[in-house]
PDB file of N, CA and C in Angstrom:
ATOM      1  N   UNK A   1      63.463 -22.407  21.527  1.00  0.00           N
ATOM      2  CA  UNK A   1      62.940 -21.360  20.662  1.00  0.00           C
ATOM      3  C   UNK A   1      63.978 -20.271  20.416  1.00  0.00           C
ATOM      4  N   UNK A   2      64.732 -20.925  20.573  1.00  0.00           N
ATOM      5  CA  UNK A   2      66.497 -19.682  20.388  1.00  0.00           C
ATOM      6  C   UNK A   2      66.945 -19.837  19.055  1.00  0.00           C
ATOM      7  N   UNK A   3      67.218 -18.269  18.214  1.00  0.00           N
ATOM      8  CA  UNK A   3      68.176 -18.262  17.263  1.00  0.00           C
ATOM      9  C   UNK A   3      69.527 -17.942  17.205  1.00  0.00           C
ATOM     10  N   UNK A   4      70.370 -17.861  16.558  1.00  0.00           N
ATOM     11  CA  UNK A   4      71.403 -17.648  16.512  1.00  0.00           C
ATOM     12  C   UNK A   4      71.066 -16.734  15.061  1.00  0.00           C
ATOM     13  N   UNK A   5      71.089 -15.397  15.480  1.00  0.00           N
ATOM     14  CA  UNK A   5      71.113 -14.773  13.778  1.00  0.00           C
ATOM     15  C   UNK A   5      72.136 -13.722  13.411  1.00  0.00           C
ATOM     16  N   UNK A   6      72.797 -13.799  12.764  1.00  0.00           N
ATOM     17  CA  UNK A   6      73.684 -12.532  12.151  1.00  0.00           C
ATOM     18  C   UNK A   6      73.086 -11.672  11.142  1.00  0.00           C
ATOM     19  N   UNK A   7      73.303 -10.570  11.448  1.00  0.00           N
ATOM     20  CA  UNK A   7      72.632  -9.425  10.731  1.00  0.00           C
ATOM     21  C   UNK A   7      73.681  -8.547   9.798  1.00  0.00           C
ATOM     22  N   UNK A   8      72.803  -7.892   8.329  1.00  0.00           N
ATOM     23  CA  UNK A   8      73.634  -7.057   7.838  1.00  0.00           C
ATOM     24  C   UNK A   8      74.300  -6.303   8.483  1.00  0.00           C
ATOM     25  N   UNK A   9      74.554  -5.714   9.635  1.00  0.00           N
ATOM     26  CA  UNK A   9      75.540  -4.938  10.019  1.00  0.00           C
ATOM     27  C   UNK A   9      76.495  -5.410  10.798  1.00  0.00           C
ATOM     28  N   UNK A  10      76.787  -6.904  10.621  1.00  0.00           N
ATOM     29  CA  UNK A  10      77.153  -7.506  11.510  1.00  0.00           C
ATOM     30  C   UNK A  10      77.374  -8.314  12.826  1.00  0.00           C
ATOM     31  N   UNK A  11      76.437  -7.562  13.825  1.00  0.00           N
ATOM     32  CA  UNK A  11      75.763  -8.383  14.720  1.00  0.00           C
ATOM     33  C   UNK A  11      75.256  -9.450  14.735  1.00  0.00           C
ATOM     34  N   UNK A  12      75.519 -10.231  15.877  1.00  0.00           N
ATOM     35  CA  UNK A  12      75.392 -11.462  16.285  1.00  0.00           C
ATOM     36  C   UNK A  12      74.476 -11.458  17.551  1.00  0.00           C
ATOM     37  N   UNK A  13      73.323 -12.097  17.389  1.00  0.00           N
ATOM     38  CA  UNK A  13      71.915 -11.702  18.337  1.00  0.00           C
ATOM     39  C   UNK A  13      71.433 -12.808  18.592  1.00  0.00           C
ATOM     40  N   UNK A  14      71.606 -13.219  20.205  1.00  0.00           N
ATOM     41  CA  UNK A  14      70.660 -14.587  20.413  1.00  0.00           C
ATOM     42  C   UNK A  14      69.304 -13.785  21.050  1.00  0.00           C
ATOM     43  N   UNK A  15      68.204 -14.598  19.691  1.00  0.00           N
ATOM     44  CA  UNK A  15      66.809 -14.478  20.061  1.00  0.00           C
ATOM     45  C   UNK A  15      66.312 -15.446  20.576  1.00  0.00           C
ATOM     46  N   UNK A  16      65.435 -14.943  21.253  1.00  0.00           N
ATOM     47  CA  UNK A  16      64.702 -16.285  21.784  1.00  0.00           C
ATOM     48  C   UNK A  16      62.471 -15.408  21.638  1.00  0.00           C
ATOM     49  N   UNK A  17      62.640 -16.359  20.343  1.00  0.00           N
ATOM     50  CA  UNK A  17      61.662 -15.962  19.359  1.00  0.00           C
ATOM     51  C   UNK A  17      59.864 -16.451  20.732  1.00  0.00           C
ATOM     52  N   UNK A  18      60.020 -17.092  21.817  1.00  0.00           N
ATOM     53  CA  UNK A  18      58.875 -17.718  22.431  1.00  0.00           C
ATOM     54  C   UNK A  18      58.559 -16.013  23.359  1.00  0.00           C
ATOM     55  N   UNK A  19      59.606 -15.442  23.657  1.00  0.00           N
ATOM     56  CA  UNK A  19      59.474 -14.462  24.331  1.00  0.00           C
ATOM     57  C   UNK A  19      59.427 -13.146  23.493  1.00  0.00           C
ATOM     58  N   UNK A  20      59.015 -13.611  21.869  1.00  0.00           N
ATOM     59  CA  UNK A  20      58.739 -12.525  20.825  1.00  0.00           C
ATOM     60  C   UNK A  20      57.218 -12.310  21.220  1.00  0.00           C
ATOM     61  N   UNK A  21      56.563 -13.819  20.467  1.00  0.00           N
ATOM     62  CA  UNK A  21      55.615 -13.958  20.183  1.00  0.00           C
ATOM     63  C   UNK A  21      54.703 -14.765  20.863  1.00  0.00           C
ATOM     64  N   UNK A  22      53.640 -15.196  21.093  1.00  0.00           N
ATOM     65  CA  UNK A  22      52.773 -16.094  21.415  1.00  0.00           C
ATOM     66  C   UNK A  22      53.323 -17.744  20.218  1.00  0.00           C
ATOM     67  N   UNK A  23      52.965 -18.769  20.727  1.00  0.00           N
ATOM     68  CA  UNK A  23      53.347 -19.660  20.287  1.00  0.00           C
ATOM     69  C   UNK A  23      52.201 -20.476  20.187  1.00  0.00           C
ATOM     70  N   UNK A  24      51.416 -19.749  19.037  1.00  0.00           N
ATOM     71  CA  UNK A  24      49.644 -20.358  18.917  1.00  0.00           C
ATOM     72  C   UNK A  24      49.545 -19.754  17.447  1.00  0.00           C
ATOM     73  N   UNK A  25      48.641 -19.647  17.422  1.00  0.00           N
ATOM     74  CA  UNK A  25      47.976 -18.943  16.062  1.00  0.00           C
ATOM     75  C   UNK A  25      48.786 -19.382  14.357  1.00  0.00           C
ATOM     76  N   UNK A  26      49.299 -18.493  13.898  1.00  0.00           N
ATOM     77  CA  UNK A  26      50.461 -18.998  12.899  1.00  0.00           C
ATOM     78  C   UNK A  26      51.801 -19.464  13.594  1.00  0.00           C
ATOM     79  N   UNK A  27      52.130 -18.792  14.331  1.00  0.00           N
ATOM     80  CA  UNK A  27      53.445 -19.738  15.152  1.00  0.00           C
ATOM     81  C   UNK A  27      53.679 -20.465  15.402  1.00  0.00           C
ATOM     82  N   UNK A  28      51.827 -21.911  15.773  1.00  0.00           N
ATOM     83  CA  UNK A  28      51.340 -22.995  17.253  1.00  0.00           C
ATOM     84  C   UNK A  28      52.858 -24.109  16.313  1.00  0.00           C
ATOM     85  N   UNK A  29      52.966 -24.445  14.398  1.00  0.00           N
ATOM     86  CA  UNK A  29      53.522 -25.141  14.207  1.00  0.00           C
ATOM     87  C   UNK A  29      55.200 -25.422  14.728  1.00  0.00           C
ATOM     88  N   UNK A  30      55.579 -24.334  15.282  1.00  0.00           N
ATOM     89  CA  UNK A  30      56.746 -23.986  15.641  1.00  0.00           C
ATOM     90  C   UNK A  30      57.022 -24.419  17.059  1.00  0.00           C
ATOM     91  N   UNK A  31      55.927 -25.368  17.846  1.00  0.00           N
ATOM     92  CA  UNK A  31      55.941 -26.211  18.768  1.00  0.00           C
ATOM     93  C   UNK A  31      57.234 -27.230  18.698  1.00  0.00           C
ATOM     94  N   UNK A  32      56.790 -27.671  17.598  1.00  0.00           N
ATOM     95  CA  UNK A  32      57.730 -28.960  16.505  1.00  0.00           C
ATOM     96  C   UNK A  32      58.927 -28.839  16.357  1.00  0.00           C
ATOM     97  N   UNK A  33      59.612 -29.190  17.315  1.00  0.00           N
ATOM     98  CA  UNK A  33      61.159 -28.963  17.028  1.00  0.00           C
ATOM     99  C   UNK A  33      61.546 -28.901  15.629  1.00  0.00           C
ATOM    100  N   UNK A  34      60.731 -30.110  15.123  1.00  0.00           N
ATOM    101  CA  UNK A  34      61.374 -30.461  13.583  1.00  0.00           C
ATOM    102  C   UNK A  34      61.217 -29.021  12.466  1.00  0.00           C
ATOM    103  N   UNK A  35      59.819 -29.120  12.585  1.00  0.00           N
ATOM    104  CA  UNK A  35      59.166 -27.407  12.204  1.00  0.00           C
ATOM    105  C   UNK A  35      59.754 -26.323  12.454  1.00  0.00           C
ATOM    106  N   UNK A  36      60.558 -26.246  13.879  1.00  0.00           N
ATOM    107  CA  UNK A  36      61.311 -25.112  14.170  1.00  0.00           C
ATOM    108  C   UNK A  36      62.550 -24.659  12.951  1.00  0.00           C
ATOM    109  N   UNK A  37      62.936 -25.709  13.708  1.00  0.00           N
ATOM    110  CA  UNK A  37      64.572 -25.840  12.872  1.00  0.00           C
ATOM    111  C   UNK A  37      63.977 -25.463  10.943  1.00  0.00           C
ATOM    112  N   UNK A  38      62.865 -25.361  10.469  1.00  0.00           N
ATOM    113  CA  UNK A  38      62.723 -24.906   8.970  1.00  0.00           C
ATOM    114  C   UNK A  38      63.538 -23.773   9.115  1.00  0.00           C
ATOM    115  N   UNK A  39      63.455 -22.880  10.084  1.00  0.00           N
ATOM    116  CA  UNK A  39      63.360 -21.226   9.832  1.00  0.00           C
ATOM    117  C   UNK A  39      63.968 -21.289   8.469  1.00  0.00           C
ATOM    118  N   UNK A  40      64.104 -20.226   7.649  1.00  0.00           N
ATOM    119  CA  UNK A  40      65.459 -19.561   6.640  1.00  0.00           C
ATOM    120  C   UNK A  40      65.228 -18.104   6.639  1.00  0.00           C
ATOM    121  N   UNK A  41      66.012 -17.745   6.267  1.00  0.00           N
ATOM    122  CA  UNK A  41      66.316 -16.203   5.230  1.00  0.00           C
ATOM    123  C   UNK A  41      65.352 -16.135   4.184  1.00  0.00           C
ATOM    124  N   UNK A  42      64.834 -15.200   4.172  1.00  0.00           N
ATOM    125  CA  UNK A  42      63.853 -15.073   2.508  1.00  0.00           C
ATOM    126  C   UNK A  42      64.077 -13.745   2.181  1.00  0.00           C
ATOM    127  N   UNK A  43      65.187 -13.553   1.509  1.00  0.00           N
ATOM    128  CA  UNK A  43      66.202 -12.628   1.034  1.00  0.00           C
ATOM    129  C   UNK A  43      64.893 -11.243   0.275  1.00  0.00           C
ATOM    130  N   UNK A  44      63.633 -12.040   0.165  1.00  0.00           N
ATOM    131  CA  UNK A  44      62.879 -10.842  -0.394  1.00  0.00           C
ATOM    132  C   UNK A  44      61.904 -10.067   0.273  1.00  0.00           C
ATOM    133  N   UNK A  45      61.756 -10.854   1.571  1.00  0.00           N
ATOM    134  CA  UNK A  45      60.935 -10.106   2.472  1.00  0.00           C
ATOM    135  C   UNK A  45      62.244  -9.406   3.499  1.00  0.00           C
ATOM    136  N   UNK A  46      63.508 -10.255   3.497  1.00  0.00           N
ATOM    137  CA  UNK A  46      64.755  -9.466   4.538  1.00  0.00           C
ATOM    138  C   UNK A  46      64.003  -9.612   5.736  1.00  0.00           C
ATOM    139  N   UNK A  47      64.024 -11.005   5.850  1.00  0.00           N
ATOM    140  CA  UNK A  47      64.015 -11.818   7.528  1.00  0.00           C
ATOM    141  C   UNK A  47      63.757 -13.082   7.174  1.00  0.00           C
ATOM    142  N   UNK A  48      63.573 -13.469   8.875  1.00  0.00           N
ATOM    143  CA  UNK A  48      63.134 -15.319   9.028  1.00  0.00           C
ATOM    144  C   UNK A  48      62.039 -15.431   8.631  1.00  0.00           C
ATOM    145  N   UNK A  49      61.929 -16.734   8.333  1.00  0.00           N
ATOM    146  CA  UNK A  49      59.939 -17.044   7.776  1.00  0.00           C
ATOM    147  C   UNK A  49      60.797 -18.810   8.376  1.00  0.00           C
ATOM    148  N   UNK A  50      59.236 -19.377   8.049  1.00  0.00           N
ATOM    149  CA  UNK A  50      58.910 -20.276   8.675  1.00  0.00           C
ATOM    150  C   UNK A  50      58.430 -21.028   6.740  1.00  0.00           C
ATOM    151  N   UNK A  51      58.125 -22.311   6.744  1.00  0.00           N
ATOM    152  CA  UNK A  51      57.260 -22.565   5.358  1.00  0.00           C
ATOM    153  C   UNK A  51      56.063 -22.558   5.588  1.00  0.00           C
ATOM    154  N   UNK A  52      54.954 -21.868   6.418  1.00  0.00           N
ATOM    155  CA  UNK A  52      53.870 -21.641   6.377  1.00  0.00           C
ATOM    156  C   UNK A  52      53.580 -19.882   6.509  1.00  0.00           C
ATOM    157  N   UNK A  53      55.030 -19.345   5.982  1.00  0.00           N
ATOM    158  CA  UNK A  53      54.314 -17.431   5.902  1.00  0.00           C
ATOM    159  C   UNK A  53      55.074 -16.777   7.318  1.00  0.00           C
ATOM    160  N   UNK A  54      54.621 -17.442   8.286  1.00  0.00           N
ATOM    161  CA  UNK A  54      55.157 -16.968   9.510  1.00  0.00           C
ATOM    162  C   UNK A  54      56.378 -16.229   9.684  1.00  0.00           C
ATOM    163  N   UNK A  55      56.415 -14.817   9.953  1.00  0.00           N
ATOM    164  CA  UNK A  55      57.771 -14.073   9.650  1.00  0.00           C
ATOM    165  C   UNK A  55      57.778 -13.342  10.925  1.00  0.00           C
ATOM    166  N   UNK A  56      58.849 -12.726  11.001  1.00  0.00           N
ATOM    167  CA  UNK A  56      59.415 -11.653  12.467  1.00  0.00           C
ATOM    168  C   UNK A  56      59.971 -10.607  11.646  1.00  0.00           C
ATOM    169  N   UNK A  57      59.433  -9.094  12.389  1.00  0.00           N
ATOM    170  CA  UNK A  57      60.155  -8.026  11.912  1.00  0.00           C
ATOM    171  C   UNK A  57      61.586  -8.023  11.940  1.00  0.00           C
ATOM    172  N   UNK A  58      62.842  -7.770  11.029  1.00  0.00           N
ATOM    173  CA  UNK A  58      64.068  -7.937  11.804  1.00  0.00           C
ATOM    174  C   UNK A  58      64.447  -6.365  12.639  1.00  0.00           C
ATOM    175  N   UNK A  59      64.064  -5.720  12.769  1.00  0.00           N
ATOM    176  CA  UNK A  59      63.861  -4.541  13.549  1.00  0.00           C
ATOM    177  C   UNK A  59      63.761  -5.433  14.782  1.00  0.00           C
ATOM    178  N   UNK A  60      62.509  -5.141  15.424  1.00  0.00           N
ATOM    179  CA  UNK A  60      62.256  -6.378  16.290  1.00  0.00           C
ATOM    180  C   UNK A  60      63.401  -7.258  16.748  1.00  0.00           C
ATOM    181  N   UNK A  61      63.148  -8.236  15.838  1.00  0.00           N
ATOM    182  CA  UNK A  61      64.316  -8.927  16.204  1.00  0.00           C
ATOM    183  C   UNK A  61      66.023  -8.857  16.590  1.00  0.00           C
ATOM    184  N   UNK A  62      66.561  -7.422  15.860  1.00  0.00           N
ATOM    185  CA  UNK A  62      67.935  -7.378  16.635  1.00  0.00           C
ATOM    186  C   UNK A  62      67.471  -6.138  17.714  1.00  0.00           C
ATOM    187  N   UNK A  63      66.297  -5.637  17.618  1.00  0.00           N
ATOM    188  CA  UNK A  63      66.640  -4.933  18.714  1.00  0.00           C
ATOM    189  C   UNK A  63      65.682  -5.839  20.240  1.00  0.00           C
ATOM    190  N   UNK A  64      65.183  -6.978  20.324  1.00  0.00           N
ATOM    191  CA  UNK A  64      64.893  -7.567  21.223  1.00  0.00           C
ATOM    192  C   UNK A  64      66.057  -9.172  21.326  1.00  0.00           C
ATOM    193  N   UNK A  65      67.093  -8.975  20.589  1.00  0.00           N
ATOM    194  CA  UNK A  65      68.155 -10.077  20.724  1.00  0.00           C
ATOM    195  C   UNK A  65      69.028  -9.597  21.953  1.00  0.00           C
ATOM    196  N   UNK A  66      69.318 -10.900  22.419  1.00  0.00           N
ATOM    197  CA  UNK A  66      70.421 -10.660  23.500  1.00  0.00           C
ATOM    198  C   UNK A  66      72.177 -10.941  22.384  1.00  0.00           C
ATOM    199  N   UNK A  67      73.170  -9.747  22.777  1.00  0.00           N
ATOM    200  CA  UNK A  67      74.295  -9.808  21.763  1.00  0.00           C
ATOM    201  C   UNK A  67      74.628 -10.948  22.282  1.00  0.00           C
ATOM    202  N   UNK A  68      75.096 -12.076  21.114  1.00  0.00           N
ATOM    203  CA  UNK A  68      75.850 -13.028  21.248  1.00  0.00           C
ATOM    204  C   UNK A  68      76.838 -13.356  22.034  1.00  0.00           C
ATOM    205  N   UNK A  69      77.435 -11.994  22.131  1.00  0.00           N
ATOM    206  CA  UNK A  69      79.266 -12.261  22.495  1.00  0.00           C
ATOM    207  C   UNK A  69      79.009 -12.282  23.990  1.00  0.00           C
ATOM    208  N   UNK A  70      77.832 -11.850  24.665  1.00  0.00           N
ATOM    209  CA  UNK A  70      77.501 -12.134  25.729  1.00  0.00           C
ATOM    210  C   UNK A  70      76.944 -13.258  26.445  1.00  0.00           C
ATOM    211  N   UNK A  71      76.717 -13.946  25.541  1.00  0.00           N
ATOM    212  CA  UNK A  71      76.303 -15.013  25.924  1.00  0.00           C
ATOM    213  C   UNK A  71      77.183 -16.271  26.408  1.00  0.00           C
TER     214      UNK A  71
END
């Protein structure tokens, strides 16, 4: 359940999206490796989505990412 995401300001943030959210409700499809791996960019909401709606604040998200370069 780990991303690898780079952000407009540059940062490089490994998330690990299971310890965002619950992994049930709109998320449960994201069980699915195959399902996982959809994520994209949806340049009009400015974050990840899923193809069933499912999105993460990117607030949230770089500020609950572990920095990359640490990893």
């Amino acid at each position: 359940f780990r991303l690898l995401l780079t952000f407009d300001n540059g940062d490089c943030r490994v998330v690990d999206i299971a310890r965002l959210v619950p992994i049930d409700g709109v998320f449960a499809p994201l069980k699915e490796p195959a399902y996982f791996r959809q994520v994209r960019v949806d340049p009009e909401v400015g974050t990840i989505v899923w193809p069933n709606g499912a999105d993460l604040c990117p607030d949230v998200l770089h500020a609950e990412g572990e920095d990359a370069l640490s990893e």
